[in-house]
PDB file of N, CA and C in Angstrom:
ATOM      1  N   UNK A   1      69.738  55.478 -47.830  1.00  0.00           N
ATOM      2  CA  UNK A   1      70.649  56.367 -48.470  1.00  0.00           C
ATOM      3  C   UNK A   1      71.122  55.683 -49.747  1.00  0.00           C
ATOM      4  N   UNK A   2      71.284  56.659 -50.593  1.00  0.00           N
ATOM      5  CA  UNK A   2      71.370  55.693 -51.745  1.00  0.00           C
ATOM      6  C   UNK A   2      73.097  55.734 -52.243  1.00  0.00           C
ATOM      7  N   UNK A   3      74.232  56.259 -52.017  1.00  0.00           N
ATOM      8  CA  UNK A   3      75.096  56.697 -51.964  1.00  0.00           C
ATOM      9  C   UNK A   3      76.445  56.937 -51.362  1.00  0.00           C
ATOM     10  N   UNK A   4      77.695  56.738 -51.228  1.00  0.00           N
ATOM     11  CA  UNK A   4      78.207  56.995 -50.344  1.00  0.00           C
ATOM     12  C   UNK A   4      78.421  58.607 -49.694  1.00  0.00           C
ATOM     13  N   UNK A   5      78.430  59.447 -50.820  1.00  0.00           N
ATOM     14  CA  UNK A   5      78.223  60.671 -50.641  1.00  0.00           C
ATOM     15  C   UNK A   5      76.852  61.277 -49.530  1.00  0.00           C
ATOM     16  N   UNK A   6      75.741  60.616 -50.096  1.00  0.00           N
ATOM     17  CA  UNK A   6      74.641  60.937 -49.107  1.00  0.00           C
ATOM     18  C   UNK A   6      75.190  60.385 -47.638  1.00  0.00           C
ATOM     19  N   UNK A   7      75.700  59.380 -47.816  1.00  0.00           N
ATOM     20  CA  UNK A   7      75.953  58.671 -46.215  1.00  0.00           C
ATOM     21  C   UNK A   7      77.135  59.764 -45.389  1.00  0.00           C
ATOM     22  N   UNK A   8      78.077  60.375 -46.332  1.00  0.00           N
ATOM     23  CA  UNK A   8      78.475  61.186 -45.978  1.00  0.00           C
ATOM     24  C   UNK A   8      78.346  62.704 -45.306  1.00  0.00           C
ATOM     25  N   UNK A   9      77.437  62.728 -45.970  1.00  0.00           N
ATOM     26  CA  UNK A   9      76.432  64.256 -45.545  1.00  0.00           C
ATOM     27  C   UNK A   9      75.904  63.989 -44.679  1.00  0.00           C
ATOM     28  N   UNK A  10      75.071  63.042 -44.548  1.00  0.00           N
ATOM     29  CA  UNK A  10      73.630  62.331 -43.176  1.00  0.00           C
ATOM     30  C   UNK A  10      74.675  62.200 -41.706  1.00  0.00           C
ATOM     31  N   UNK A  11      76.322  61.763 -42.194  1.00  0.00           N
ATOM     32  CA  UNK A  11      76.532  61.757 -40.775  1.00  0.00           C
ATOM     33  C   UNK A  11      77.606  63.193 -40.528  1.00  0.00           C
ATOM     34  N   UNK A  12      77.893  64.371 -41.579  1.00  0.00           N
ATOM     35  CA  UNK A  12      78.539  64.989 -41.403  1.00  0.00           C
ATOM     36  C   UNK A  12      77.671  66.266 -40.531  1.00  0.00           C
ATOM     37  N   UNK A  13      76.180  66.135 -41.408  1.00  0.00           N
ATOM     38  CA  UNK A  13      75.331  66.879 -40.145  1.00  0.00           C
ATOM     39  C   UNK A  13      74.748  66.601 -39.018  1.00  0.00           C
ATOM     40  N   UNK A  14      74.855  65.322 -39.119  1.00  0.00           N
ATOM     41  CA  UNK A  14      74.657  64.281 -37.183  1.00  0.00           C
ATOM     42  C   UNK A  14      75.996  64.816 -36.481  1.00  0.00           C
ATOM     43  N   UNK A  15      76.931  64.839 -36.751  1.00  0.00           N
ATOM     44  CA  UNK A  15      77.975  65.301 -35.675  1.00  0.00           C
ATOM     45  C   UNK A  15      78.286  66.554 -35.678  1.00  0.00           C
ATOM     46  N   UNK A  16      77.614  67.259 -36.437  1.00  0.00           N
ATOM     47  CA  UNK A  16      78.262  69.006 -36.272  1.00  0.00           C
ATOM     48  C   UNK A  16      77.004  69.334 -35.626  1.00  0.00           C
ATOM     49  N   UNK A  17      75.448  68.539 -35.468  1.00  0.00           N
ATOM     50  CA  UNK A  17      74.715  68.826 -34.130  1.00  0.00           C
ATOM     51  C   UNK A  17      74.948  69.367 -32.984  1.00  0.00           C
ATOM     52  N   UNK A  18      75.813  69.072 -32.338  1.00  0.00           N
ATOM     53  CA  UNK A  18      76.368  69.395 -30.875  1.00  0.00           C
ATOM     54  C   UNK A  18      77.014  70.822 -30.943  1.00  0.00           C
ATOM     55  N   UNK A  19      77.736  71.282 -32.326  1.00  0.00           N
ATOM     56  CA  UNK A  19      78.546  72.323 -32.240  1.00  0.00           C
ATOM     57  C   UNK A  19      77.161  73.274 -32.469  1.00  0.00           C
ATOM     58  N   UNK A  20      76.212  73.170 -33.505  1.00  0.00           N
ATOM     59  CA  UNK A  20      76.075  74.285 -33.883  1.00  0.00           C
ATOM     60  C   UNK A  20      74.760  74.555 -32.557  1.00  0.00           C
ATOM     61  N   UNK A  21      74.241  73.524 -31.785  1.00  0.00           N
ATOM     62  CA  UNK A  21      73.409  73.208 -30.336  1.00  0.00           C
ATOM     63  C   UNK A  21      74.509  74.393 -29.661  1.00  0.00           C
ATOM     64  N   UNK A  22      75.544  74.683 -29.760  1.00  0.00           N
ATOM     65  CA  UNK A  22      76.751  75.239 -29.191  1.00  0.00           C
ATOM     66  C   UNK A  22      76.615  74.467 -27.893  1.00  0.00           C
ATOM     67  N   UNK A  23      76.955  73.456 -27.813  1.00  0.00           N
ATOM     68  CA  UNK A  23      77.376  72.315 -26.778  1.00  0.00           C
ATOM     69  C   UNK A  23      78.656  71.838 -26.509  1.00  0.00           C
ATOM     70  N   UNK A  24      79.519  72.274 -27.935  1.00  0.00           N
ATOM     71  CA  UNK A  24      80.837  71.916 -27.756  1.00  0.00           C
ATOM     72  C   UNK A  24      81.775  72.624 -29.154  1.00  0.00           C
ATOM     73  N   UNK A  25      82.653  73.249 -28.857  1.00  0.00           N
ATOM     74  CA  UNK A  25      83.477  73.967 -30.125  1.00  0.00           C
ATOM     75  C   UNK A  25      83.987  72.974 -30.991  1.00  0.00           C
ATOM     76  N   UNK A  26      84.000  71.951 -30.614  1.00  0.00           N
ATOM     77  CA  UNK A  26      84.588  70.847 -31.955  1.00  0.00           C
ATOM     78  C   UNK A  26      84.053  69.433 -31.551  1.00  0.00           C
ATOM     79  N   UNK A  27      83.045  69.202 -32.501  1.00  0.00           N
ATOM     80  CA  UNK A  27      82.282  68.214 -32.980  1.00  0.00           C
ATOM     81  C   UNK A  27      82.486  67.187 -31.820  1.00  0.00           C
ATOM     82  N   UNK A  28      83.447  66.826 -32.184  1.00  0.00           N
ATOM     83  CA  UNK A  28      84.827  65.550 -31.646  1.00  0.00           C
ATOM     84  C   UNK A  28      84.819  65.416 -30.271  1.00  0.00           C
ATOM     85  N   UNK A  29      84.487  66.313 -29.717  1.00  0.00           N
ATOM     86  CA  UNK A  29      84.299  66.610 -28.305  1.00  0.00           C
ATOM     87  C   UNK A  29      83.503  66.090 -27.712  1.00  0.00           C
ATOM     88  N   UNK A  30      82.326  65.975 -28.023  1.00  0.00           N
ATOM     89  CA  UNK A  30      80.875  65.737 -27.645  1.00  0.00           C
ATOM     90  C   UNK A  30      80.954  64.439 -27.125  1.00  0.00           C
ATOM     91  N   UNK A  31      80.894  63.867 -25.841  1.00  0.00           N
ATOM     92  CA  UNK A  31      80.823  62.784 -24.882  1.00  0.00           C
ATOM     93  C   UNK A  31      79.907  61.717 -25.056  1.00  0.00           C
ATOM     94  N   UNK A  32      78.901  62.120 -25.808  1.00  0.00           N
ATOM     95  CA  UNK A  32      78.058  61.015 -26.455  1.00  0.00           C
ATOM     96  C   UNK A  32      78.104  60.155 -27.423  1.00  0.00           C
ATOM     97  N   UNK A  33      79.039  60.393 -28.262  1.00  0.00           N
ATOM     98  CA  UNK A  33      79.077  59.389 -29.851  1.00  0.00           C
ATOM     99  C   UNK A  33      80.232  58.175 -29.167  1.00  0.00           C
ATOM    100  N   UNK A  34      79.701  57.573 -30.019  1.00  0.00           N
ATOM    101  CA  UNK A  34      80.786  56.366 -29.950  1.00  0.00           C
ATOM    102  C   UNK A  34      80.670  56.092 -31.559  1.00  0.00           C
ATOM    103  N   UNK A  35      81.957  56.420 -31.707  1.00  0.00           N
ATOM    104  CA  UNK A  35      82.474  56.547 -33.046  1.00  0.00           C
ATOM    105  C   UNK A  35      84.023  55.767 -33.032  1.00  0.00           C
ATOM    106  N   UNK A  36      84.920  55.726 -34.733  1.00  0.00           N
ATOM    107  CA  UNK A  36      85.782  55.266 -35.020  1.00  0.00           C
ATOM    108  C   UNK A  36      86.304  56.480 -35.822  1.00  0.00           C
ATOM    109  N   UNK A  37      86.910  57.423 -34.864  1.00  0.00           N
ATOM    110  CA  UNK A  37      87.222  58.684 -35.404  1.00  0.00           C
ATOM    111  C   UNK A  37      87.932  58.531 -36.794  1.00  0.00           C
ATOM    112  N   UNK A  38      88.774  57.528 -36.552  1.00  0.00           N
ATOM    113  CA  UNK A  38      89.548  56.836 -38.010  1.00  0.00           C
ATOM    114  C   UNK A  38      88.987  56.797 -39.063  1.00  0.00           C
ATOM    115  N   UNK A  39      87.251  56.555 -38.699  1.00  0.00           N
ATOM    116  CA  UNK A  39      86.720  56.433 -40.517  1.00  0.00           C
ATOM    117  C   UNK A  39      86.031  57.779 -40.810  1.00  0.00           C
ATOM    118  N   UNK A  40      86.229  58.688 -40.138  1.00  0.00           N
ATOM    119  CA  UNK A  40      85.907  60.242 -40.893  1.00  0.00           C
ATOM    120  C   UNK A  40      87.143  60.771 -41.179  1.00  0.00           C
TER     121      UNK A  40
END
C-alpha cells in the first residue's frame, strides 16, 4: 500500500465484510477480529 489513505480503505472494506456477508449489523460486532478499536 502505498499510502495512509489506501491503508485506510484496504481495512475499511476488510471490516464492513461481515456486515455486508449480513453476518452482523455493525462491523464491530463480528467475533473474529482482534483489533484496537481505538485506532479506527
Amino acid at each position: 500500500m502505498r499510502n495512509d489513505l489506501e491503508v485506510h480503505e484496504k481495512a475499511t472494506y476488510m471490516l464492513d465484510n461481515p456486515r455486508r456477508a449480513e453476518l452482523v449489523d455493525d462491523p464491530w460486532d463480528y467475533p473474529y477480529w482482534f483489533y484496537n478499536r481505538e485506532a479506527f
